[in-house]
C-alpha atoms as a PDB file:
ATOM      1  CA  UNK A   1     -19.099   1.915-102.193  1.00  0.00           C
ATOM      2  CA  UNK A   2     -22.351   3.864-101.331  1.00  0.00           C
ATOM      3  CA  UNK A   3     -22.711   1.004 -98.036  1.00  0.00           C
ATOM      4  CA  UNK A   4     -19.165   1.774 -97.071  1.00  0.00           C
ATOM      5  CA  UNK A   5     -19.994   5.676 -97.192  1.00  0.00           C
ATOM      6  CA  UNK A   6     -23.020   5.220 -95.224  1.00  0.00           C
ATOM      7  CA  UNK A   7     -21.394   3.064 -92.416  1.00  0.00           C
ATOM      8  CA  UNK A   8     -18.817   5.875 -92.313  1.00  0.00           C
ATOM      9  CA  UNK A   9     -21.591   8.318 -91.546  1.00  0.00           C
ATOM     10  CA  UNK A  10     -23.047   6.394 -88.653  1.00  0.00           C
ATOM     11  CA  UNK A  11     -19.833   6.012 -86.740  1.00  0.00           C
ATOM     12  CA  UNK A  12     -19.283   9.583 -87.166  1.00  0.00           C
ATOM     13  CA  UNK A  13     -22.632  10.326 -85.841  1.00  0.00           C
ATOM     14  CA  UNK A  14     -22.339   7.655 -83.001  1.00  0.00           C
ATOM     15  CA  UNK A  15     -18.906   8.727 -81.726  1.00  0.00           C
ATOM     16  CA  UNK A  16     -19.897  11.971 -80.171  1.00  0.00           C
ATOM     17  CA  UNK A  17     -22.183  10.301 -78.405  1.00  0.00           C
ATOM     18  CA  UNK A  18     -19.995   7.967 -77.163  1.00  0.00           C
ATOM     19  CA  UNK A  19     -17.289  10.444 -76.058  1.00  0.00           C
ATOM     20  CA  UNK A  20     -19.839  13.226 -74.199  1.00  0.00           C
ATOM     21  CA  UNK A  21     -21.223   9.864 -72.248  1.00  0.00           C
ATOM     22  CA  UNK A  22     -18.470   8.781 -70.971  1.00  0.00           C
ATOM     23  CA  UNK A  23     -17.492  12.447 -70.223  1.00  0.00           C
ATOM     24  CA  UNK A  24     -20.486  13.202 -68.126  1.00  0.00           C
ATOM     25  CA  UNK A  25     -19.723   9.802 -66.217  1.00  0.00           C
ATOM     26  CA  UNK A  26     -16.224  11.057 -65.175  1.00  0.00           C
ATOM     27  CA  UNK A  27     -17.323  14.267 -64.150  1.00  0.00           C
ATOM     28  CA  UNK A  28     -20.313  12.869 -61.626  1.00  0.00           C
ATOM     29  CA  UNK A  29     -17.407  11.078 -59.727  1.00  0.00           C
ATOM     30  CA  UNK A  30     -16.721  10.966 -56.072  1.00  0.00           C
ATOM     31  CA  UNK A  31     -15.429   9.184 -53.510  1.00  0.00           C
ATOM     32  CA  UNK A  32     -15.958   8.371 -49.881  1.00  0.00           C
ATOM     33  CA  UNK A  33     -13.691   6.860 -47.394  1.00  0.00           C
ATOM     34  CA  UNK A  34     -11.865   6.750 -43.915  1.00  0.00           C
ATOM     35  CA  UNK A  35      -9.275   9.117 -42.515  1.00  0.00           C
ATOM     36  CA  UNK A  36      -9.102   7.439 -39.105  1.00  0.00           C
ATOM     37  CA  UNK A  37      -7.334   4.329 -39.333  1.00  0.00           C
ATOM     38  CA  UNK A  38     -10.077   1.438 -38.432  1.00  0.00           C
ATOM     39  CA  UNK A  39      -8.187  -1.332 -39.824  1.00  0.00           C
ATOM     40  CA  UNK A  40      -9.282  -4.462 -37.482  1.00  0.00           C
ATOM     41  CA  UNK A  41     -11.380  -2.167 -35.260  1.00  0.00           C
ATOM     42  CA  UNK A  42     -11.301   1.322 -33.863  1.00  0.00           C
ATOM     43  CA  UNK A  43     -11.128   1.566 -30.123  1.00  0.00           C
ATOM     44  CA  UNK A  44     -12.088   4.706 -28.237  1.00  0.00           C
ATOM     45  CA  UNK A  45     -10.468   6.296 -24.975  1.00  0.00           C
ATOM     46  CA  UNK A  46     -11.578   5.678 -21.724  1.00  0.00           C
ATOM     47  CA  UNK A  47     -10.844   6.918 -18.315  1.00  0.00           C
ATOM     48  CA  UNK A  48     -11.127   5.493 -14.862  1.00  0.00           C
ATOM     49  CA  UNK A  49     -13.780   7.263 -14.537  1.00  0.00           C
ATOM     50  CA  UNK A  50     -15.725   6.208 -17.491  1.00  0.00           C
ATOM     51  CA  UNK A  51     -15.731   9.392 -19.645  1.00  0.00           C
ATOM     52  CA  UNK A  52     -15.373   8.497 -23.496  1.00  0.00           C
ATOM     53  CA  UNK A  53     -13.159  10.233 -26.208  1.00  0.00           C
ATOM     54  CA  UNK A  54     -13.150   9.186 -29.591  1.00  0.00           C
ATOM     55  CA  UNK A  55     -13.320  10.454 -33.128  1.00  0.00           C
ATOM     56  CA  UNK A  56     -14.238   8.923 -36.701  1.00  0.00           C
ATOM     57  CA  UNK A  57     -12.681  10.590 -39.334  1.00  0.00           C
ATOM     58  CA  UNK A  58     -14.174  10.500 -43.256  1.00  0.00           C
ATOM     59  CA  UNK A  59     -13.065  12.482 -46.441  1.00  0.00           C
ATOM     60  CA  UNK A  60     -15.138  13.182 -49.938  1.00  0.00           C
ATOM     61  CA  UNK A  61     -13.192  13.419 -52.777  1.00  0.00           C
ATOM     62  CA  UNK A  62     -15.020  15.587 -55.201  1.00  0.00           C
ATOM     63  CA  UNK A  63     -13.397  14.711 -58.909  1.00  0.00           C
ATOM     64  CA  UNK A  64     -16.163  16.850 -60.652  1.00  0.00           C
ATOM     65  CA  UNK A  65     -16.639  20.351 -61.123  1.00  0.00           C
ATOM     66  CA  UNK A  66     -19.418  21.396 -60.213  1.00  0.00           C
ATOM     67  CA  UNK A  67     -19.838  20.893 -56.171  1.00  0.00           C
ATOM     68  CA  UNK A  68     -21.715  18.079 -54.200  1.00  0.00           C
ATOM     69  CA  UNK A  69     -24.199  17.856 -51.950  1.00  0.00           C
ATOM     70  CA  UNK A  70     -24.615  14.761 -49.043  1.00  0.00           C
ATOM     71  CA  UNK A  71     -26.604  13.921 -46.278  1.00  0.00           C
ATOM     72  CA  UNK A  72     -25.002  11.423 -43.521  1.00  0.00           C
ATOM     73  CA  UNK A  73     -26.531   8.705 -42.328  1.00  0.00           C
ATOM     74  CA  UNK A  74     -25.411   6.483 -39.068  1.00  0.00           C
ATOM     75  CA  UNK A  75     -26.530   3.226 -38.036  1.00  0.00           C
ATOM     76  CA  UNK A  76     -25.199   0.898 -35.361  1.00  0.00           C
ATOM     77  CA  UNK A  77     -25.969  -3.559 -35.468  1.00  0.00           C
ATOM     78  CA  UNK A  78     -26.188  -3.110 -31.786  1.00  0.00           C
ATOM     79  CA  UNK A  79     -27.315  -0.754 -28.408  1.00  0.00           C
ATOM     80  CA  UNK A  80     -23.659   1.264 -28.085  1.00  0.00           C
ATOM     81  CA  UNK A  81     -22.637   2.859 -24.785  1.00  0.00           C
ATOM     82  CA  UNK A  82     -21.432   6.026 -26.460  1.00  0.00           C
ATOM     83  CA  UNK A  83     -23.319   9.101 -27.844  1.00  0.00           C
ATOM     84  CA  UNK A  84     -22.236  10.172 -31.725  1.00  0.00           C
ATOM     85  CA  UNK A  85     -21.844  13.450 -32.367  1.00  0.00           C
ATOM     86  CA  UNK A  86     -21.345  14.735 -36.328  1.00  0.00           C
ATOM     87  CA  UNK A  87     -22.622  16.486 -39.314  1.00  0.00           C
ATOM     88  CA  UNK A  88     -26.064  15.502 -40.888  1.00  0.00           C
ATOM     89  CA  UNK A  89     -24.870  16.393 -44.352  1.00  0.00           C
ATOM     90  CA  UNK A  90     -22.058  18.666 -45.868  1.00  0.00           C
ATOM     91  CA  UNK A  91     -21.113  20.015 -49.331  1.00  0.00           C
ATOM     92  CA  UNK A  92     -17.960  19.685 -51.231  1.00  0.00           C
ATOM     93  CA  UNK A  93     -16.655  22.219 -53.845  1.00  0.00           C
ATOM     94  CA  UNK A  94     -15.782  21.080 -57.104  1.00  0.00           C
ATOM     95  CA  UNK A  95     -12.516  19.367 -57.037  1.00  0.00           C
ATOM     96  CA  UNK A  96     -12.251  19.888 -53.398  1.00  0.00           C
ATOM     97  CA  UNK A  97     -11.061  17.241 -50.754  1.00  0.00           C
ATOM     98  CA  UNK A  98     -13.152  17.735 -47.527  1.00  0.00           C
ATOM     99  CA  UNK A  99     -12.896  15.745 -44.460  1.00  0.00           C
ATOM    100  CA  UNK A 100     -16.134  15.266 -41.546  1.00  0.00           C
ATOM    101  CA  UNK A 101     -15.367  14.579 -38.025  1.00  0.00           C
ATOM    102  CA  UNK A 102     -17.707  12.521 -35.887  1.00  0.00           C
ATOM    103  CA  UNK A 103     -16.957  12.121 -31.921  1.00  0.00           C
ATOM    104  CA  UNK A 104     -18.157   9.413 -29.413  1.00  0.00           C
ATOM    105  CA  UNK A 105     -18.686  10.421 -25.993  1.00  0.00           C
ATOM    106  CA  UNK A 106     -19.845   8.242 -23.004  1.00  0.00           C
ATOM    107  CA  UNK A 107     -24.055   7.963 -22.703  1.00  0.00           C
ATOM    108  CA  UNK A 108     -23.923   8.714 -18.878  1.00  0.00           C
ATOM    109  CA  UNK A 109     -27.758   7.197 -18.582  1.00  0.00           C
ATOM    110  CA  UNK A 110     -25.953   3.689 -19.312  1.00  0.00           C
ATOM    111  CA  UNK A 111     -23.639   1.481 -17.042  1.00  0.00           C
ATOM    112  CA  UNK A 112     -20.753   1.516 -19.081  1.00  0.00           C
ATOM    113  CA  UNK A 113     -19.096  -1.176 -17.151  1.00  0.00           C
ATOM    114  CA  UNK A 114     -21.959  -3.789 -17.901  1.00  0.00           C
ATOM    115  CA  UNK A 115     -20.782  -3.052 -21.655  1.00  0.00           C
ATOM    116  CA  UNK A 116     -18.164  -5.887 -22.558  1.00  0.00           C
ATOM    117  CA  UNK A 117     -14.711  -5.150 -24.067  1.00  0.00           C
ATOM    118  CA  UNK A 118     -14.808  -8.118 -25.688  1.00  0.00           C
ATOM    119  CA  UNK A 119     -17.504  -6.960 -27.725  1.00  0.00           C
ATOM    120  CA  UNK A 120     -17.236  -5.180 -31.227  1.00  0.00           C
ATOM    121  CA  UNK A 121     -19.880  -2.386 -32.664  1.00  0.00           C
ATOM    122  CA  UNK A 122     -20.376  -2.118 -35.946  1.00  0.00           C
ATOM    123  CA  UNK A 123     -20.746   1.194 -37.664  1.00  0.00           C
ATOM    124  CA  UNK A 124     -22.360   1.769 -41.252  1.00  0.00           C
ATOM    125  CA  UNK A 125     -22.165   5.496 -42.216  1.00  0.00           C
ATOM    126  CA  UNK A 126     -23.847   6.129 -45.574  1.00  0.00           C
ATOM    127  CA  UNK A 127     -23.318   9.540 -47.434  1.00  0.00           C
ATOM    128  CA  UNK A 128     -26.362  10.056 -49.459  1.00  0.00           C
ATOM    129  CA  UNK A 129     -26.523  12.571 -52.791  1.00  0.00           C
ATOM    130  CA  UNK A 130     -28.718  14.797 -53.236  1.00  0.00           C
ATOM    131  CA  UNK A 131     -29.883  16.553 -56.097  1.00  0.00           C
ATOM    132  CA  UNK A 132     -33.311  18.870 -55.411  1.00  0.00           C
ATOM    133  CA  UNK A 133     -34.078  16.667 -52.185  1.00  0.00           C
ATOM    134  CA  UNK A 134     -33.595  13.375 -54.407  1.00  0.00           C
ATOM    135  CA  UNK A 135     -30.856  10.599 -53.587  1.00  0.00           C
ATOM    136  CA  UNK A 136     -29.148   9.954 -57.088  1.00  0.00           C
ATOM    137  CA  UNK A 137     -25.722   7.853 -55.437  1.00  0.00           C
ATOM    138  CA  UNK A 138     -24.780   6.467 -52.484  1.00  0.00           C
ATOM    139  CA  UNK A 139     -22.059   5.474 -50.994  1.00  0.00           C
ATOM    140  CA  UNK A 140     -20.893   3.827 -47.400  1.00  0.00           C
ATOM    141  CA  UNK A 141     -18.351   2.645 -44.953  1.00  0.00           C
ATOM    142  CA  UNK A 142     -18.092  -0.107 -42.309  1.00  0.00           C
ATOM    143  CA  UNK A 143     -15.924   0.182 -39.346  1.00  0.00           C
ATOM    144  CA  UNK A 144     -15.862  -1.606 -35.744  1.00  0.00           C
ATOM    145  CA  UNK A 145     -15.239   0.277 -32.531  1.00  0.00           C
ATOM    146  CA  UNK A 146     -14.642  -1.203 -29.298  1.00  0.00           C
ATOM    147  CA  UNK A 147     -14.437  -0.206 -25.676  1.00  0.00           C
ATOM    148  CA  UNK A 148     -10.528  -0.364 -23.855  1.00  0.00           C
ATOM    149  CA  UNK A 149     -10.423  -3.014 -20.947  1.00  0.00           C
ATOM    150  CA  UNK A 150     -10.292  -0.974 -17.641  1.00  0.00           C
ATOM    151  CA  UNK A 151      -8.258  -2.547 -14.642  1.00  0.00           C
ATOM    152  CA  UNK A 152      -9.094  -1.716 -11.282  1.00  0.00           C
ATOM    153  CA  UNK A 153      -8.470  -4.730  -8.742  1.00  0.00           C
ATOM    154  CA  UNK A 154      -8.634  -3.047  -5.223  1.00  0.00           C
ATOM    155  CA  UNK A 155      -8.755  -5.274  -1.788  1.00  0.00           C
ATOM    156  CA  UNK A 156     -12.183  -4.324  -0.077  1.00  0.00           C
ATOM    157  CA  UNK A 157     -11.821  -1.921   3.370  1.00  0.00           C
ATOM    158  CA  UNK A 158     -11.273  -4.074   6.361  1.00  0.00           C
ATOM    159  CA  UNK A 159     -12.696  -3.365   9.369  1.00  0.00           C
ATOM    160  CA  UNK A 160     -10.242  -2.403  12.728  1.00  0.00           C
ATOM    161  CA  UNK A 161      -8.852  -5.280  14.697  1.00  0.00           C
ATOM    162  CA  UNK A 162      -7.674  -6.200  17.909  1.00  0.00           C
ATOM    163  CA  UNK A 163      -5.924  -9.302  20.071  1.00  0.00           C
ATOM    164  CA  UNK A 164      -3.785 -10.483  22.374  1.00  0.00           C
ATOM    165  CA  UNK A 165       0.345 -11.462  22.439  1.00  0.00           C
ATOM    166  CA  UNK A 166       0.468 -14.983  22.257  1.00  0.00           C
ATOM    167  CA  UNK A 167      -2.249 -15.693  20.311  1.00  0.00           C
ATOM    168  CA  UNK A 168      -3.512 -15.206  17.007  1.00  0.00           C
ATOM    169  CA  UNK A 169      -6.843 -14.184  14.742  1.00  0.00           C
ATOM    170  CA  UNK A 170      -8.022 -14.827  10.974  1.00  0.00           C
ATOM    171  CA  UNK A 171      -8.646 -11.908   9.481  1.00  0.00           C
ATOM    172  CA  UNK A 172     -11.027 -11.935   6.215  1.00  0.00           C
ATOM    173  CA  UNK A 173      -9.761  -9.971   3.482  1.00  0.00           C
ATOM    174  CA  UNK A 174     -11.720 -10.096   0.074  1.00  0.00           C
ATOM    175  CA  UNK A 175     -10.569  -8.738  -3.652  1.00  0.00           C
ATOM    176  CA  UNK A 176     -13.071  -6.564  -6.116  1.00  0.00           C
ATOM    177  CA  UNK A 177     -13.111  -6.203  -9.512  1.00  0.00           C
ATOM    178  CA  UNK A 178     -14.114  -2.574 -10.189  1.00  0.00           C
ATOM    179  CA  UNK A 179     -12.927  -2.737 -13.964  1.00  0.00           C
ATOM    180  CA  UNK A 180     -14.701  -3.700 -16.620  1.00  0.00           C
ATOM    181  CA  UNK A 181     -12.979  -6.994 -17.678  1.00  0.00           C
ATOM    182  CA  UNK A 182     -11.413  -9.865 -15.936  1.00  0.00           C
ATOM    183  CA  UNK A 183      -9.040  -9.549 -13.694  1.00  0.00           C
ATOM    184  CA  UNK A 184      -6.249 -11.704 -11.838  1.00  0.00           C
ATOM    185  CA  UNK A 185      -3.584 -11.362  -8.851  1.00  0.00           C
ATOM    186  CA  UNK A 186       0.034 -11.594  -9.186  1.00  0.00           C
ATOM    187  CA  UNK A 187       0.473 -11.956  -5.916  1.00  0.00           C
ATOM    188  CA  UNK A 188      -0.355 -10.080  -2.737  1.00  0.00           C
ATOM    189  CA  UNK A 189       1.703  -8.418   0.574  1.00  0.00           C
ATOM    190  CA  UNK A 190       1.283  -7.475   3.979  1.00  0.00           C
ATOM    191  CA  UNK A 191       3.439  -4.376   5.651  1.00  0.00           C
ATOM    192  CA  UNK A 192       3.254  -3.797   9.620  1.00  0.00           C
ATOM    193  CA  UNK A 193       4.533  -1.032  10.973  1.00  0.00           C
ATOM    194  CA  UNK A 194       5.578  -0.777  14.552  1.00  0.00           C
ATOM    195  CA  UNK A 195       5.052  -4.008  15.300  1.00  0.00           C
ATOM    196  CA  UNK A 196       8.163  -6.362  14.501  1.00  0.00           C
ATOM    197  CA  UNK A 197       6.731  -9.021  16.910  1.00  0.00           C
ATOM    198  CA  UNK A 198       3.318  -9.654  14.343  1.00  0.00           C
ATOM    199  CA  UNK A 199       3.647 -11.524  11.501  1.00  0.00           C
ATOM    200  CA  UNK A 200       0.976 -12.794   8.691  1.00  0.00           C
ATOM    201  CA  UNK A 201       0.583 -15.962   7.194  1.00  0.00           C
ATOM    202  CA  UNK A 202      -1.491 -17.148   4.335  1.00  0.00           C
ATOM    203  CA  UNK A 203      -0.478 -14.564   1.814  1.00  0.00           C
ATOM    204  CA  UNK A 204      -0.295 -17.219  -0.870  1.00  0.00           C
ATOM    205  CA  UNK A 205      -3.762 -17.957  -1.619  1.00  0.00           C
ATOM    206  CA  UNK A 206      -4.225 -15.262  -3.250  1.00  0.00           C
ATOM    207  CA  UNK A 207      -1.154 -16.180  -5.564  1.00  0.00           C
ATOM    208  CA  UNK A 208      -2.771 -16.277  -9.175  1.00  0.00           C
ATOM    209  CA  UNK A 209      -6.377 -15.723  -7.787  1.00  0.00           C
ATOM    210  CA  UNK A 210      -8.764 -14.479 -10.603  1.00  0.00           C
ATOM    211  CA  UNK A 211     -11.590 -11.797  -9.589  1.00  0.00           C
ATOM    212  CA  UNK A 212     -14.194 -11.329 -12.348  1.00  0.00           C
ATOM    213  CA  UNK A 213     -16.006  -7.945 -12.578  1.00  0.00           C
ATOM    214  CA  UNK A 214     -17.532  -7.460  -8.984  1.00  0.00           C
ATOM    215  CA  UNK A 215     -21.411  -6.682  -9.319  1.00  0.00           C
ATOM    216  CA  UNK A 216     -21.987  -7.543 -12.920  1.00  0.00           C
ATOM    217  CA  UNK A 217     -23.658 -10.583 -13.484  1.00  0.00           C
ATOM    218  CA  UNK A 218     -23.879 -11.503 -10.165  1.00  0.00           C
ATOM    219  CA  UNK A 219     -20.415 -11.323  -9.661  1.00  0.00           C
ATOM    220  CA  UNK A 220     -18.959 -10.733  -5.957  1.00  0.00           C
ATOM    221  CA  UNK A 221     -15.369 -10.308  -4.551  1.00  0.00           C
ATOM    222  CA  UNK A 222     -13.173 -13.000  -3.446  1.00  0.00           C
ATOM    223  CA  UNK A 223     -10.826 -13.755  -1.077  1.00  0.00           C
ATOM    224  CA  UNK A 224      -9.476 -15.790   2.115  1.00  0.00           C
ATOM    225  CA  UNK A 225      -8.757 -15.741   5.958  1.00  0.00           C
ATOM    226  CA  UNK A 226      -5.111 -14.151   6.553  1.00  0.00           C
ATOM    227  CA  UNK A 227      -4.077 -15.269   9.899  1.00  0.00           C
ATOM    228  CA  UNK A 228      -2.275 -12.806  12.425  1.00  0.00           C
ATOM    229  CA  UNK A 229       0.142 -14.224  15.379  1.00  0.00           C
ATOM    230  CA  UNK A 230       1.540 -12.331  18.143  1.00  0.00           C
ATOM    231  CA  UNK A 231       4.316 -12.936  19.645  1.00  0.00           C
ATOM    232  CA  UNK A 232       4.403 -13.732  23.781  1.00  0.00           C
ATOM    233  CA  UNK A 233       6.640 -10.993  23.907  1.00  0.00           C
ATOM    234  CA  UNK A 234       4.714  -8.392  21.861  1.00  0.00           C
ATOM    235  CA  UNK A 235       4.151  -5.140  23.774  1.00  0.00           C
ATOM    236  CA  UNK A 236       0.727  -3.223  24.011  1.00  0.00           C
ATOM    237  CA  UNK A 237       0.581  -1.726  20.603  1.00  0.00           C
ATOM    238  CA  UNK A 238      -1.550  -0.448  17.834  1.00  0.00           C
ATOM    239  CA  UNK A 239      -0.116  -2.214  14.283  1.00  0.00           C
ATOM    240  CA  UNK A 240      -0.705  -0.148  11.171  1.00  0.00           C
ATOM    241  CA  UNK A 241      -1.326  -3.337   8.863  1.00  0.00           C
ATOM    242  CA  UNK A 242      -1.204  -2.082   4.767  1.00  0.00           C
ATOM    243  CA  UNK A 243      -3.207  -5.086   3.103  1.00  0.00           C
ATOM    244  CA  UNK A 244      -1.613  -4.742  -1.192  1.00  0.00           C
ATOM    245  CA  UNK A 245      -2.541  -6.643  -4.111  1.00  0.00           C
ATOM    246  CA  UNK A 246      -0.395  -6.153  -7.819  1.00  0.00           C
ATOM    247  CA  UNK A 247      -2.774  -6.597 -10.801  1.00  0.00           C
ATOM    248  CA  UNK A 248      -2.144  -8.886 -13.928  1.00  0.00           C
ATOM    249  CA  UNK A 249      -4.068  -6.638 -16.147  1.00  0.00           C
ATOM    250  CA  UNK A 250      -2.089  -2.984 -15.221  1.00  0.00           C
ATOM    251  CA  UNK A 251       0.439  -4.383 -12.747  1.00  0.00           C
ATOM    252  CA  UNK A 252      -0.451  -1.534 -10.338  1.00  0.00           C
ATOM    253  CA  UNK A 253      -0.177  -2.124  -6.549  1.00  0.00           C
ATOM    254  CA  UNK A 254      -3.354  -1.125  -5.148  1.00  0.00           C
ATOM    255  CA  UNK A 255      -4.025  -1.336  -0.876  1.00  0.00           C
ATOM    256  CA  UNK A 256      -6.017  -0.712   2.000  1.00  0.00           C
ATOM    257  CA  UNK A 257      -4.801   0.110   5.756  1.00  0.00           C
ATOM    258  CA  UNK A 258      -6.773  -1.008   8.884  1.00  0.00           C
ATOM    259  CA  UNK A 259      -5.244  -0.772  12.538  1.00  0.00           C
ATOM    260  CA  UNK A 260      -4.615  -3.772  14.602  1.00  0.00           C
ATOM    261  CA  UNK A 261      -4.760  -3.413  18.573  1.00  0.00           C
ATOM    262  CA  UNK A 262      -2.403  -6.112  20.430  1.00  0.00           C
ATOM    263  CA  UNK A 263      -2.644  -5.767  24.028  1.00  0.00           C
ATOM    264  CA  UNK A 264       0.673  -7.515  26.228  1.00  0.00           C
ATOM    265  CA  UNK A 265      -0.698 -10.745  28.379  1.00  0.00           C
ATOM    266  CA  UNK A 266      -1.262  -9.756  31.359  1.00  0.00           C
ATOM    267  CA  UNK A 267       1.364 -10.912  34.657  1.00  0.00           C
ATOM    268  CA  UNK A 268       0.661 -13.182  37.415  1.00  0.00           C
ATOM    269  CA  UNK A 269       2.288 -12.874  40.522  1.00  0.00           C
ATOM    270  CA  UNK A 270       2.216 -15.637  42.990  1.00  0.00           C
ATOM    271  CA  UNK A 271       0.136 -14.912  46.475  1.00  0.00           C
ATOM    272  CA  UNK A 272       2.818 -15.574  49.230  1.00  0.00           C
ATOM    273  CA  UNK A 273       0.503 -13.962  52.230  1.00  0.00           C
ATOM    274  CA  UNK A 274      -0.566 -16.954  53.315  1.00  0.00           C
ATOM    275  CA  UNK A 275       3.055 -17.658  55.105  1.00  0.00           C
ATOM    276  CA  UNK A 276       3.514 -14.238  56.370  1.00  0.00           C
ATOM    277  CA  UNK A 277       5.396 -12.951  52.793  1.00  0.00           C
ATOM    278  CA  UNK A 278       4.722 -10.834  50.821  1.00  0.00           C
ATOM    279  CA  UNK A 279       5.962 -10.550  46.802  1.00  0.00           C
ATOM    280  CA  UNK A 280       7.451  -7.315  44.889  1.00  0.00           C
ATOM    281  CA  UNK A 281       6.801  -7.275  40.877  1.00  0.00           C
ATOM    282  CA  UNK A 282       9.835  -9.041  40.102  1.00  0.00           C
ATOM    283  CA  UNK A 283       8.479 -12.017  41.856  1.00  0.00           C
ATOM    284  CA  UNK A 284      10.432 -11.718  44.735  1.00  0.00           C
ATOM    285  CA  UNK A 285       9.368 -12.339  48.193  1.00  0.00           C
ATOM    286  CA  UNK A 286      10.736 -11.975  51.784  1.00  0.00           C
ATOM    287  CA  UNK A 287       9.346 -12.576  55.215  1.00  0.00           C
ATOM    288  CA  UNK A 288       8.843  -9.214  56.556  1.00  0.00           C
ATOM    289  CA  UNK A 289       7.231 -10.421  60.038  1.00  0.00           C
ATOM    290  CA  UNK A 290       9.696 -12.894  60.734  1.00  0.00           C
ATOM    291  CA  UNK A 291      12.454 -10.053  60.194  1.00  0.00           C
ATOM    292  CA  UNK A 292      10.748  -7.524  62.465  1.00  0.00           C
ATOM    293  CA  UNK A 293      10.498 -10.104  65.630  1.00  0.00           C
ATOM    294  CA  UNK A 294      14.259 -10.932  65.220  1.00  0.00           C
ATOM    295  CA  UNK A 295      15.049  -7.457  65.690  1.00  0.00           C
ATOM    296  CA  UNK A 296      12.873  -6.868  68.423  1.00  0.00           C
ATOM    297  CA  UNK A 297      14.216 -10.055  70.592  1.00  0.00           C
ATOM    298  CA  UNK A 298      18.096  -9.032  69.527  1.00  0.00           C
ATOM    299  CA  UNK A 299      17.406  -5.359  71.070  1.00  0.00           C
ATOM    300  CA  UNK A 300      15.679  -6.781  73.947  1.00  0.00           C
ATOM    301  CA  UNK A 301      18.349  -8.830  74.953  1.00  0.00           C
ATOM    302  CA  UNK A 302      21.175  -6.406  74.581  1.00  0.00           C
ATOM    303  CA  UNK A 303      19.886  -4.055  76.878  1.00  0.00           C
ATOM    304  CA  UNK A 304      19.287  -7.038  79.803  1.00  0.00           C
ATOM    305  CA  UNK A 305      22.844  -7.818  79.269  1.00  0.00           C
ATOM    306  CA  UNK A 306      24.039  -4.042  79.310  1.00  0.00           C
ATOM    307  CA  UNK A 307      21.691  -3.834  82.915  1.00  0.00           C
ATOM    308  CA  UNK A 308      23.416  -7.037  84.226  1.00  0.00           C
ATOM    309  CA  UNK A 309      27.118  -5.495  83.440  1.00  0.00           C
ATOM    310  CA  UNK A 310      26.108  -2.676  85.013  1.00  0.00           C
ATOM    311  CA  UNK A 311      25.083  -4.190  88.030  1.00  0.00           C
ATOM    312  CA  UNK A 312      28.115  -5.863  88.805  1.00  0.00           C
END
């Protein structure tokens, strides 16, 4: 009886214990975790221009009462083309829910083209706390951001041109790739204005033709010859040719304009002098000195005959 009596005291003795542990471990809780959505990967704004907008959104859920004190920590696997902009620590009242914002912004000392879309950044941010300048709990999130895929497949300027009716010229017209992933064409178009007698041929090679990102690892535009033919009947003219391309990525129509000079064959008129005629500029000739002496010999004998009448 006096064992049982003394195992009675111990538990009595223990369970206080027990009970203020595991109450000092639920009041030390917190949490840390994403507001932005980064399931799969977060992927930032970007203009044509190459300006940046983003924003990674956390929250601390303070469960105790007394408040908490963190210090933020970033760190990326790889070189990122964007600057990150946030809070190097924060406090969070007791029983508070508190969120921290941190933006991303273009690094305009970088080439953000040369920086793939393909390619995923990882981001660790670890909230440290602190208790008298000591780290007594940690906790951290992962999340992968990404750059959009730009699209910018514009036909390169083309110098002026010029030629003649009835013939015909190959005219080189080349495709860039100023976005910052590969890029393909649907199919390209040719409108002249003024000119109904010039047409273009050769406007299907460039059906389906894929232009990688022009100056970025040695990449260059690419393109064909476009042939122009003028018609023998095509007047001296000036031809406002609009060169257009539609893109597979955006499926904008993007062009360039270059003027194209025909100038009318010139006419040749037959020589006739050389049997006393002489041609007009419809090609038609008559003998001119042939026509004068008949004239002269008709007059010459009507006024013998008139003398000889009046003589008799």
């Amino acid at each position: 009886m006096r064992s049982r009596t003394i195992i009675v005291i111990l538990l009595l003795m223990i369970l206080p214990i027990t009970i203020t542990s595991s109450a000092q471990f639920g009041s030390q809780s917190w949490e840390l975790g994403w507001v932005t959505n980064v399931d799969g990967n977060y992927e930032v704004e970007m203009e044509d221009d190459w300006d940046i907008s983003g924003e990674l959104v956390i929250f601390i859920e303070n469960s105790r009462q007394n408040e908490l004190n963190v210090n933020f920590d970033l760190e990326w696997d790889s070189d990122i083309p964007f600057i990150v902009d946030g809070p190097e620590s924060g406090t969070v009242a007791g029983g508070e829910n508190l969120s921290f914002t941190f933006t991303l912004t273009e690094d305009s000392t970088l080439d953000i083209r040369s920086f793939s879309p393909s390619d995923t950044y990882v981001l660790t941010l670890t909230a440290d706390e602190v208790v008298s300048d000591q780290t007594v709990s940690s906790q951290d999130l992962d999340a992968g951001v990404k750059l959009p895929k730009i699209f910018n497949l514009q036909p390169d300027d083309i110098p002026d041109q010029s030629m003649h009716s009835d013939t015909w010229i190959e005219v080189e017209i080349l495709v860039s790739n100023w976005g910052n992933n590969r890029d393909a064409v649907t199919s390209a178009d040719v409108d002249i204005r003024s000119c109904p007698n010039l047409k273009a041929e050769g406007l299907e090679q460039f059906d389906n033709l894929v232009v990688e990102p022009t100056d970025l690892n040695n990449n260059v535009a690419k393109g064909f010859e476009v042939k122009f033919v003028a018609s023998v009947s095509h007047p001296d003219r000036t031809c406002e040719v609009t060169f257009s391309v539609i893109s597979e990525g955006d499926e904008r129509v993007r062009s360039t304009t270059f003027d194209l000079k025909v100038s009318a064959a010139e006419v040749v008129v037959d020589d006739n002098s050389g049997d006393g005629g002489s041609s007009d500029g419809d090609g038609l000739s008559e003998n001119t000195s042939n026509l004068a002496w008949y004239g002269f010999y008709e007059l010459l004998f009507t006024l013998l005959f008139a003398a000889y009448i009046s003589r008799r």
